[in-house]
N, C-alpha and C. Protein backbone atom coordinates (compact mmCIF):
# COMPACT_ATOMS: atom_id res chain seq x y z
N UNK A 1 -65.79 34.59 118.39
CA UNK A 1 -64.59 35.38 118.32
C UNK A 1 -64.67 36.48 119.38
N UNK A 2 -63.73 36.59 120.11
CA UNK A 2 -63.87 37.62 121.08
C UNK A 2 -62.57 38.64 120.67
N UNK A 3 -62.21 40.20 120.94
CA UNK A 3 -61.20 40.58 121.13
C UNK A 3 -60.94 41.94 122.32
N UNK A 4 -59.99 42.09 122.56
CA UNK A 4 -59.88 43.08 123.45
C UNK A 4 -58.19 43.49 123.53
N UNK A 5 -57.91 44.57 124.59
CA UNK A 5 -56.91 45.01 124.55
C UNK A 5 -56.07 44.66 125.99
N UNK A 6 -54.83 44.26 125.70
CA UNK A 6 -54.26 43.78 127.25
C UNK A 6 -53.05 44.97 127.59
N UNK A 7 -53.36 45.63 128.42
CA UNK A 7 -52.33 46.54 129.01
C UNK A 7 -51.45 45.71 129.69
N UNK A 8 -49.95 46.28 129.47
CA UNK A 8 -48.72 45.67 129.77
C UNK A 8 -48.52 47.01 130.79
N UNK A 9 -47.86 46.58 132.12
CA UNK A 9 -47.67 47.38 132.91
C UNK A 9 -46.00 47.83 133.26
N UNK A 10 -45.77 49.45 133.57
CA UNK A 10 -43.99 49.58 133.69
C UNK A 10 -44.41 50.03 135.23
N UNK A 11 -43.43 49.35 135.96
CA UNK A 11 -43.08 49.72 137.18
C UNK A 11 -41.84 50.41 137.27
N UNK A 12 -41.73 52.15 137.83
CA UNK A 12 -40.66 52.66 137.76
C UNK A 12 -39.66 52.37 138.47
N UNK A 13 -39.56 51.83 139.85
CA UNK A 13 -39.08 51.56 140.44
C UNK A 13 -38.36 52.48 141.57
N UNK A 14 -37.77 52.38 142.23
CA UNK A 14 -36.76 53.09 143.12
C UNK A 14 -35.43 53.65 142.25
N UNK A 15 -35.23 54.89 142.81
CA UNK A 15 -33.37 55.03 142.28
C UNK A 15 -32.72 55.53 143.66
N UNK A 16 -31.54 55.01 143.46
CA UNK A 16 -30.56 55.60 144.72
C UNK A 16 -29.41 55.98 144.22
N UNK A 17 -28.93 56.15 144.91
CA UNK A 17 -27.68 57.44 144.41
C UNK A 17 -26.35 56.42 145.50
N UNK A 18 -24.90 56.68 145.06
CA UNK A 18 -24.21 56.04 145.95
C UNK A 18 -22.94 57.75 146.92
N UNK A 19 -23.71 58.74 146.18
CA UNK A 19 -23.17 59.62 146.80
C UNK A 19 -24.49 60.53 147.25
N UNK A 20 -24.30 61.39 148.50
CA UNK A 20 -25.34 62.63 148.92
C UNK A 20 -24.63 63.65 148.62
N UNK A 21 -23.42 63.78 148.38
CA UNK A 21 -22.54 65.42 147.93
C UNK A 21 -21.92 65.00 147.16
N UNK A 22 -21.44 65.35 146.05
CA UNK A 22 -20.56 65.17 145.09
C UNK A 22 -19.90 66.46 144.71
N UNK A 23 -18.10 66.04 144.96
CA UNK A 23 -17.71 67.36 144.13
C UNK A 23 -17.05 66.99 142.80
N UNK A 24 -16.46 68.19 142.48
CA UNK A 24 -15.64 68.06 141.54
C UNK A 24 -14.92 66.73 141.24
N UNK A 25 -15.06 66.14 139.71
CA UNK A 25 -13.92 64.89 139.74
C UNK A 25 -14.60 63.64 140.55
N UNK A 26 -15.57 63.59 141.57
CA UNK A 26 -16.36 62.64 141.96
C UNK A 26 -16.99 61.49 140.94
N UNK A 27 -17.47 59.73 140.99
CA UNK A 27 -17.53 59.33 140.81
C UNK A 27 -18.69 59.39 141.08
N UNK A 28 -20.13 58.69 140.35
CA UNK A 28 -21.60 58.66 141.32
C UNK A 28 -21.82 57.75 140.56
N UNK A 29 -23.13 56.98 140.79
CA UNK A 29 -23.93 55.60 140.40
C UNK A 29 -24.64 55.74 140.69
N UNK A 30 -25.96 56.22 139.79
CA UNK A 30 -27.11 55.75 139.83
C UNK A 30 -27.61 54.74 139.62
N UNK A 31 -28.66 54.19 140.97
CA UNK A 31 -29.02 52.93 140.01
C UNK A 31 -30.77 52.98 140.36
N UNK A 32 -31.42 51.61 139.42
CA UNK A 32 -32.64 51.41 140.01
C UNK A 32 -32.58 49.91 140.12
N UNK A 33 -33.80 49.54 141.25
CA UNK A 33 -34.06 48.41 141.70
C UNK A 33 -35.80 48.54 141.53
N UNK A 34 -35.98 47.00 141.71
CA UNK A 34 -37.65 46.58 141.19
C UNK A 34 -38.03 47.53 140.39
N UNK A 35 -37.78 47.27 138.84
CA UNK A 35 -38.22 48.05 137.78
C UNK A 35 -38.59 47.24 136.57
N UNK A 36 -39.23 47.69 135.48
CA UNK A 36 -39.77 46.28 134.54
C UNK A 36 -39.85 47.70 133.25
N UNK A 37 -39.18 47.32 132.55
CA UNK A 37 -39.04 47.82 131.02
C UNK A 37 -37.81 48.41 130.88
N UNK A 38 -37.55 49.17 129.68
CA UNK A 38 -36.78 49.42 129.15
C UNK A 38 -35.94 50.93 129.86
N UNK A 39 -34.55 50.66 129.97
CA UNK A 39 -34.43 52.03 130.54
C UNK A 39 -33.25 52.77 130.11
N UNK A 40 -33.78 54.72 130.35
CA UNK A 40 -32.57 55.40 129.53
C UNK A 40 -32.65 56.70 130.43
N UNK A 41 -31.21 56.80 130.97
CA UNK A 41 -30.94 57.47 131.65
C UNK A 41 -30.79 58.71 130.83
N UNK A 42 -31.61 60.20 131.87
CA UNK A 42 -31.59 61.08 130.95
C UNK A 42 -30.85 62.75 131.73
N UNK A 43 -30.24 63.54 131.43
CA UNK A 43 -29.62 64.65 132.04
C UNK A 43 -30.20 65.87 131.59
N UNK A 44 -30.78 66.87 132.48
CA UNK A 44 -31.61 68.21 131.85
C UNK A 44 -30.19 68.77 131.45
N UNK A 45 -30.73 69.89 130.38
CA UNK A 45 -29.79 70.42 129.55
C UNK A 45 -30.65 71.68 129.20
N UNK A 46 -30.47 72.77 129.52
CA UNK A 46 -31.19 74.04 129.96
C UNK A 46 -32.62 73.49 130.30
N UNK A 47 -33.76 74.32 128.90
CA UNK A 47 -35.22 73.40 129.48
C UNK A 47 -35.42 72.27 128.81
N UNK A 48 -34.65 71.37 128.27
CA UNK A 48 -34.60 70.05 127.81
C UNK A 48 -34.15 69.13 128.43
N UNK A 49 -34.50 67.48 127.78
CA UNK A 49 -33.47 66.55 128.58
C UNK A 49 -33.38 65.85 127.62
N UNK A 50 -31.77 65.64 127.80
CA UNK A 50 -30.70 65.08 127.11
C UNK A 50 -30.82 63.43 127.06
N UNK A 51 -30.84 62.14 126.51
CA UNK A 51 -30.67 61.34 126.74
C UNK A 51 -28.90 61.28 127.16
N UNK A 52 -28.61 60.46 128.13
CA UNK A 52 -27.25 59.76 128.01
C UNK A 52 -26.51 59.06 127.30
N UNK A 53 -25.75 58.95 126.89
CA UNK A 53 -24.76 57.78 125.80
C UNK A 53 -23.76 57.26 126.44
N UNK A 54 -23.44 57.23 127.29
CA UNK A 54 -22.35 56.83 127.90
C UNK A 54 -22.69 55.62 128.49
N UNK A 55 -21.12 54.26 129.03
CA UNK A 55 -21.89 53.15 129.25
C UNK A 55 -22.44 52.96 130.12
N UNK A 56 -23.48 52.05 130.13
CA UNK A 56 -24.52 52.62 131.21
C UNK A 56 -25.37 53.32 131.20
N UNK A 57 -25.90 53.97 130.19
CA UNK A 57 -26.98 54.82 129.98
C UNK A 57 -28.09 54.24 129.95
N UNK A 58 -28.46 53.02 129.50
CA UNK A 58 -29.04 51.93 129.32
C UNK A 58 -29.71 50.90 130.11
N UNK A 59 -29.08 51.28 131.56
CA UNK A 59 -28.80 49.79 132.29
C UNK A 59 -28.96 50.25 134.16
N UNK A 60 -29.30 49.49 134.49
CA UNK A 60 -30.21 50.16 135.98
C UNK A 60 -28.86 49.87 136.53
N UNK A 61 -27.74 50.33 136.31
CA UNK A 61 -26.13 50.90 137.16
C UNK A 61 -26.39 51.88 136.08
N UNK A 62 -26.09 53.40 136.54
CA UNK A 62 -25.45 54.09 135.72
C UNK A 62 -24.68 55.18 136.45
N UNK A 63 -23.03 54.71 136.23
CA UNK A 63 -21.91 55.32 136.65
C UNK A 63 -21.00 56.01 135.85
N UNK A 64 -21.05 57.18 136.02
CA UNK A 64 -20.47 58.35 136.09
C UNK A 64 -19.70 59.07 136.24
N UNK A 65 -18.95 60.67 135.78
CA UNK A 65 -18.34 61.89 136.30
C UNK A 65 -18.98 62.51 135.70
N UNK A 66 -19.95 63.56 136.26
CA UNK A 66 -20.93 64.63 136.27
C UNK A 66 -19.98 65.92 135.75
N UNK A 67 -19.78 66.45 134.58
CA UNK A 67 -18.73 67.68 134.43
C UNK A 67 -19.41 68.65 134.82
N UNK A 68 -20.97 69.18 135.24
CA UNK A 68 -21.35 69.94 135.43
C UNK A 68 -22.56 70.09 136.51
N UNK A 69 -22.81 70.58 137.12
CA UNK A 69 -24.26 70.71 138.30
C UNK A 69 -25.61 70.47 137.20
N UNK A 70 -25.95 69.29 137.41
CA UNK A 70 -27.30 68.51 136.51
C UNK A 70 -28.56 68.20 137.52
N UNK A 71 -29.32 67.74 136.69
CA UNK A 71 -30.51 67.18 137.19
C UNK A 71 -30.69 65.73 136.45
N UNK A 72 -30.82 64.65 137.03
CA UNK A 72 -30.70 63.35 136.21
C UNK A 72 -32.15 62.99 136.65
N UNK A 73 -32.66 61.88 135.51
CA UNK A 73 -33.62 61.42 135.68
C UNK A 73 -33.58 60.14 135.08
N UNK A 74 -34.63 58.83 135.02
CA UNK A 74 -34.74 57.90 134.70
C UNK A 74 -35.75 57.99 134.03
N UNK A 75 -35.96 57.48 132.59
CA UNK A 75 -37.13 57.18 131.74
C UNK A 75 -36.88 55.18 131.70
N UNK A 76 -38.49 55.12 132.02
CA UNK A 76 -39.00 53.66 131.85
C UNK A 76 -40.02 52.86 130.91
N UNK A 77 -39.74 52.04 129.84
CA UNK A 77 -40.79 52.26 129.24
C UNK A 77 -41.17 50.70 128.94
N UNK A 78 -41.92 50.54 128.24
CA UNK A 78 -42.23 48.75 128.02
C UNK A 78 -42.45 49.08 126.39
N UNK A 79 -42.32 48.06 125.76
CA UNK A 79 -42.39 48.32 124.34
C UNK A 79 -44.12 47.57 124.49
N UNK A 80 -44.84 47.84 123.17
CA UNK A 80 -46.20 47.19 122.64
C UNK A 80 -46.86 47.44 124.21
N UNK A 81 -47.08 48.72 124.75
CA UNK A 81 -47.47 48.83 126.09
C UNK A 81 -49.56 48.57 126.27
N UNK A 82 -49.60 48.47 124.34
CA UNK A 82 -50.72 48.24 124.43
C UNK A 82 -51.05 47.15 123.35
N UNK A 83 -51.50 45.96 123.39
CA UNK A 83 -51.55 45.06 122.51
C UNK A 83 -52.77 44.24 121.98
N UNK A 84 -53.02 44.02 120.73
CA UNK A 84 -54.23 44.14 120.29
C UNK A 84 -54.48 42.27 120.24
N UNK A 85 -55.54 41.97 121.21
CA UNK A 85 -55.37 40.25 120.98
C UNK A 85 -57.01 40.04 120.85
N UNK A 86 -56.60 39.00 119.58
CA UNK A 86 -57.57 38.22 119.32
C UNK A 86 -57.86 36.82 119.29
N UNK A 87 -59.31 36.22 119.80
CA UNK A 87 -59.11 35.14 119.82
C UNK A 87 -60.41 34.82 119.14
N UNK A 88 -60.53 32.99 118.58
CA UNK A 88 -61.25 32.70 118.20
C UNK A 88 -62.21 31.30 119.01
């Protein structure tokens, strides 16, 4: 019987933006490319960060109207990132 632990790996990937200035009433899209797990777009909110709900919060497009001067970020995650296998 042998056992051990197999690490599952998240690659964050790249994000790009489809605007460099945005004003008022502007449209933006964030997105990411070559990325592997689960993802949730997140907006600081004084010293916190907010998850997103909006559609797209979810999903490596996430398009937008920004009502306020933010800081966005991407959380990436893999579920069972550590998994317990046994064999006989």
């Amino acid at each position: 019987m042998s056992a051990g632990y197999h690490n599952n790996c998240v690659f964050g990937g790249f994000i790009t933006s489809t605007n460099d200035t945005i004003c008022e009433g502007d449209t933006i899209s964030l997105s990411i490319a070559s990325h592997s797990g689960i993802i949730q777009w997140q907006r600081r909110d004084g010293l916190t960060w907010v998850n997103e709900t909006g559609i797209g919060a979810n999903d490596s497009v996430y398009t937008f109207v920004p009502m306020q001067t933010s800081i966005y970020r991407l959380i990436v995650t893999i579920q069972d990132a550590y998994q317990f296998q046994q064999s006989t």
